[in-house]
Every structure is written in C-alpha cells, then in structure tokens.
Protein backbone atom coordinates (compact mmCIF):
# COMPACT_ATOMS: atom_id res chain seq x y z
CA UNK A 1 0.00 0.00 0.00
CA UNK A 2 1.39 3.14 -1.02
CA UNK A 3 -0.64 5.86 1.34
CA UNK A 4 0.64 9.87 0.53
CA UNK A 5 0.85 12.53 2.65
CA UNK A 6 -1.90 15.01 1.67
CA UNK A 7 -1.25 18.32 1.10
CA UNK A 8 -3.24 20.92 3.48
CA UNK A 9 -4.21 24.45 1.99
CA UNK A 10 -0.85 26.62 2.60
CA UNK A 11 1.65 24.65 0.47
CA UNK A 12 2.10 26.65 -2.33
CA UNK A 13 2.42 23.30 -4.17
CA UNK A 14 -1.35 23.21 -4.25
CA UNK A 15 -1.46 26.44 -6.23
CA UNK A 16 0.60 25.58 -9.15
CA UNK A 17 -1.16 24.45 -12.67
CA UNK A 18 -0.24 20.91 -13.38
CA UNK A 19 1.21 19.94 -15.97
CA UNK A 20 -0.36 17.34 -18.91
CA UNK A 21 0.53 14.04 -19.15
CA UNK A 22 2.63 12.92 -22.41
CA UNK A 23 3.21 9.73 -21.86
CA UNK A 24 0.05 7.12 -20.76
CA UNK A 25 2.84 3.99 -20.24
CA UNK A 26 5.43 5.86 -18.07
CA UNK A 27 5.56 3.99 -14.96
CA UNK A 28 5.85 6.52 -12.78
CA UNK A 29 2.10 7.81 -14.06
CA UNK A 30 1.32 3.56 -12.99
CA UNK A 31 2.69 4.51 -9.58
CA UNK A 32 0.64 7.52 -8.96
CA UNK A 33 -2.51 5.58 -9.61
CA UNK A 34 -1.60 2.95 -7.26
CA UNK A 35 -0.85 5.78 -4.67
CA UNK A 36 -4.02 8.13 -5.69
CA UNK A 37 -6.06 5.07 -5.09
CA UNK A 38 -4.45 4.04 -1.71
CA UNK A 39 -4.63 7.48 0.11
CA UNK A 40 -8.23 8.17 -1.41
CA UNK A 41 -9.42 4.62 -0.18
CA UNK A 42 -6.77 5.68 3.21
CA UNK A 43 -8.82 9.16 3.60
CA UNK A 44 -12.19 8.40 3.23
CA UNK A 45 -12.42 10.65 0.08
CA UNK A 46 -15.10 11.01 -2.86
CA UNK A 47 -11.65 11.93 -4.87
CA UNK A 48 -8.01 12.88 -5.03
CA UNK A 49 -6.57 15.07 -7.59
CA UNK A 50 -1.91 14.45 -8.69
CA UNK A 51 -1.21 18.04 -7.13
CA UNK A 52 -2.96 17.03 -3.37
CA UNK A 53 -0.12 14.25 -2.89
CA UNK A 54 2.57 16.36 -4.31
CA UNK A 55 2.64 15.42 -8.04
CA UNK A 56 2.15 18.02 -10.57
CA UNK A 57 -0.12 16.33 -13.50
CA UNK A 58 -3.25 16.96 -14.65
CA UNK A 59 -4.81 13.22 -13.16
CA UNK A 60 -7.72 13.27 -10.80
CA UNK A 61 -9.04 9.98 -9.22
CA UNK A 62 -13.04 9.90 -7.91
CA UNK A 63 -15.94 7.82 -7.30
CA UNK A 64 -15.54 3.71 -6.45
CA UNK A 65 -16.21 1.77 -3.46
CA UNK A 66 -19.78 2.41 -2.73
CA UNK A 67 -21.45 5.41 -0.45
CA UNK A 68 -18.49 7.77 1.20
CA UNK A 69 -18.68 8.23 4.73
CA UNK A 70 -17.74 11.58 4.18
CA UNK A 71 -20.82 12.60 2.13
CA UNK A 72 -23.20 9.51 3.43
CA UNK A 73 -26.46 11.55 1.73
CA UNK A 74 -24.84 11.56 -2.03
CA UNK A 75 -24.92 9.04 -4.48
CA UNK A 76 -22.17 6.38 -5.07
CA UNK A 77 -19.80 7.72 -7.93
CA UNK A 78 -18.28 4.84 -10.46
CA UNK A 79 -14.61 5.25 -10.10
CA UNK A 80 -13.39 7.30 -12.87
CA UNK A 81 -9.80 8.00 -13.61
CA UNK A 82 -9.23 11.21 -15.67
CA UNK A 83 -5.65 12.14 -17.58
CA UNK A 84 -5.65 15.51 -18.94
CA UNK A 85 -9.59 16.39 -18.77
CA UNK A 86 -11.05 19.02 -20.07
CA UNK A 87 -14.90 19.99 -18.69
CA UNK A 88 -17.09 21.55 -20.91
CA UNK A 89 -20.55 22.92 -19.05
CA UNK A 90 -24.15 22.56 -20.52
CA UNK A 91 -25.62 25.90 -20.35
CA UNK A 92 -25.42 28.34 -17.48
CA UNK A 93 -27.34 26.63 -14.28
CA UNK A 94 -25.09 26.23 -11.38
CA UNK A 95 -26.63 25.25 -7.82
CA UNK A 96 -24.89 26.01 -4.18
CA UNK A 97 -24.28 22.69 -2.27
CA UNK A 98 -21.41 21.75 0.87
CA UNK A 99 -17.81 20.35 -0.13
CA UNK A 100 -15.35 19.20 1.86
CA UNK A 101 -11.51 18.69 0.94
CA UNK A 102 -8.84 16.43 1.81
CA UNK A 103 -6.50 19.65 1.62
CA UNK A 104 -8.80 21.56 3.33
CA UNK A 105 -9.73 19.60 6.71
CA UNK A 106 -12.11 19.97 9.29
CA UNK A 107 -13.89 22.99 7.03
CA UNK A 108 -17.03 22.67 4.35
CA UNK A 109 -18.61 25.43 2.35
CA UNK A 110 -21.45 26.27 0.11
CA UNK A 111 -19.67 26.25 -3.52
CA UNK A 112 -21.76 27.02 -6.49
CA UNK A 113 -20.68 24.97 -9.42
CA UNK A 114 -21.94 23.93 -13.11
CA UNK A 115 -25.15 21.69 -12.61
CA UNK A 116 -24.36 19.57 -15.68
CA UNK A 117 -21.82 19.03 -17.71
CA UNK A 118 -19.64 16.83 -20.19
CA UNK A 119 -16.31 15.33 -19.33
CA UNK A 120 -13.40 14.41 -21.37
CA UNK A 121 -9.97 12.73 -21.21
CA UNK A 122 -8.34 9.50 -20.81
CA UNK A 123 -7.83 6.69 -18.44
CA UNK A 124 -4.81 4.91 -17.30
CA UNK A 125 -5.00 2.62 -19.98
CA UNK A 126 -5.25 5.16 -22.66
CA UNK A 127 -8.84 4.89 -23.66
CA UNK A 128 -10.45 7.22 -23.94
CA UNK A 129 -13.44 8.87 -20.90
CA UNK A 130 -16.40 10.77 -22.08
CA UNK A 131 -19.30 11.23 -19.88
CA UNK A 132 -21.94 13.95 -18.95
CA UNK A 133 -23.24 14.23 -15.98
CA UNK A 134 -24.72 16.50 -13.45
CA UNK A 135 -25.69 17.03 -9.70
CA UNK A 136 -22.84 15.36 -7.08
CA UNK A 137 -21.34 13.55 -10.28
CA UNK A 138 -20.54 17.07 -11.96
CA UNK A 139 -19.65 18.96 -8.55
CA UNK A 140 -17.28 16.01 -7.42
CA UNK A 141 -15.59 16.60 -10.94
CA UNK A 142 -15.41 19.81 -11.08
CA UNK A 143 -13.71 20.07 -7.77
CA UNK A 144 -10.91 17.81 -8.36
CA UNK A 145 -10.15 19.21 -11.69
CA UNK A 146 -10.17 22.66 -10.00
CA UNK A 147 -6.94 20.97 -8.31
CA UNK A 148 -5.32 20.57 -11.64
CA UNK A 149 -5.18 24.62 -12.27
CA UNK A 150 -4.15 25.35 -8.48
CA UNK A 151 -7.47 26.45 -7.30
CA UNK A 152 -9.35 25.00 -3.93
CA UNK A 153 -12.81 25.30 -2.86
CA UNK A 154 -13.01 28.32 -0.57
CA UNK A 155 -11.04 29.92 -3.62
CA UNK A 156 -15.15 29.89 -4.92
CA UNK A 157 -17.12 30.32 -2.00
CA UNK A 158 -19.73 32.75 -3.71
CA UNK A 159 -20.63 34.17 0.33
CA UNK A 160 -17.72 33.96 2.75
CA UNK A 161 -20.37 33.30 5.62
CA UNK A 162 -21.46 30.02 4.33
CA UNK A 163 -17.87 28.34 5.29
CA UNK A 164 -16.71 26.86 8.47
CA UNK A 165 -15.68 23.66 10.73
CA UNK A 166 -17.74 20.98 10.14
CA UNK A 167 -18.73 19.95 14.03
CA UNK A 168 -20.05 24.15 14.37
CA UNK A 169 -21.99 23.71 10.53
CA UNK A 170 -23.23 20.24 12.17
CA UNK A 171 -24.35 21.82 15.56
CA UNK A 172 -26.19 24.97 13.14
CA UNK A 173 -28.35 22.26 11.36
CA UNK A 174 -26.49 23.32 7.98
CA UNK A 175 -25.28 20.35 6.79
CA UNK A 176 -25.97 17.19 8.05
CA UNK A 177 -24.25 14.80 11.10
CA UNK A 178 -21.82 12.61 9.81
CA UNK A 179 -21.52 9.02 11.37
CA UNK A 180 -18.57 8.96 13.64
C-alpha cells in the first residue's frame, strides 16, 4: 500500500497548474494511480486530484467503493480516472451545495458549481473517458479538476459566511451529522 501525505491548503504546491501528461505507459504515471487510489481509499475521500499528494499532472481519481462516509447523503460515484480532462458545461445553471476537501480539513462550504456538464480525457490505460453528468457527479468533478489549475474550494465560495468547521456547521443544522 502506497498511502501519501496530503497536502493541506498553505503549500504553495497546491497552487501551481499541473502539468499534462505525455506519456500514458510511463511507470511513474502507474505509480501515482496505485498511490491516488491508496490514500483516497486511506482518507475516506469522494476523490483525489496528482497536485494534493505532491505530483504536478493533470490526473484526478473519484468515485468507487460504494457510499463515502464523508458525504453519506450523495450518491455512489463509479470510479473514474481522468488524464488531462477538459470539462465543458451545458448551459449556465449552477446550484450552491457543501464540499469538503482532503486539503482543506475539518472545514465545508457552500460552492456554487456547473449543474451539468460533459467530461473528457483518458484513463490509465489510454482509452479514452467521455461522460456527462450533473448534480454530485458534476460537482465532485469539477472540484478535483479545479486541483489541476491550483485552485481550492473556498477559492469559490460565492458568500464567505457560508464556510466553516464541520462539528459548528453540524451543531447549526447546515449540513448534516456525519456518522462517527
């Protein structure tokens, strides 16, 4: 098991644009699937983007394994490796929902993004992904490509208010109790 360290919001690592992928069959990219897999499945987390363990390439890892612990009210995700995606949006609708990072810990906030959109890139095997989707499928997306051009969630809080630890949102009745 190859289980990262996480990067937490400060590093300026997290705020550098990664870089595309050239090469599908270089096995270093086959080690940083193995290791996006193991600290996502490690963390609890709905997904895991290169530059959160320190790796700066435009791969994101999401979805697999069922419900998420962290977010036990969304739907399961299928896991979905993307290389060098690019996210187009269907029209202009966006909706305001919680998220939660891995780099961010201990803190949600209300993040409007796209409601639907399409999805585009390739998988570790070199096939290629192309998907639309919308609700949690498009905002779980969207937030780990954000990763990929060195942007976090607070970085889109629309109202600065609607952010904070998750035990005082809990207490509030603004997002719901997660199982301990």
């Amino acid at each position: 098991m190859a289980v990262r360290t996480v990067l937490r919001l400060g590093d300026p690592r997290l705020r550098q644009r990664a870089q595309v992928v050239a090469d599908v069959r270089d096995p270093a990219l086959r080690q940083l699937i193995v290791d996006l897999e193991d600290t996502m499945a490690a963390c609890s987390g709905a997904g895991l983007a290169a530059p959160q363990i320190g790796v700066p390439l435009r791969v994101v890892l999401f979805g697999g394994g069922g419900p998420n612990p962290r977010y036990p009210d969304a739907p399961p995700l299928p896991r979905t490796l993307l290389i060098n995606p690019v996210l187009t949006p269907f029209g202009p609708e966006r909706e305001e929902a919680w998220e939660g990072c891995l780099s961010v810990p201990g803190l949600r906030g209300r993040v409007p993004r796209w409601l639907r959109l399409r999805y585009q890139g390739i998988d570790g095997e070199g096939q290629p992904v192309d998907r639309s989707v919308e609700g949690f499928h498009a905002r779980v997306v969207q937030h780990e490509c954000d990763h990929l051009d060195g942007l976090l969630f607070p970085d889109r809080l629309s109202d600065p208010t609607a952010f904070g630890f998750i035990p005082e949102l809990e207490a509030a009745g603004l997002i719901p109790a997660v199982p301990a």
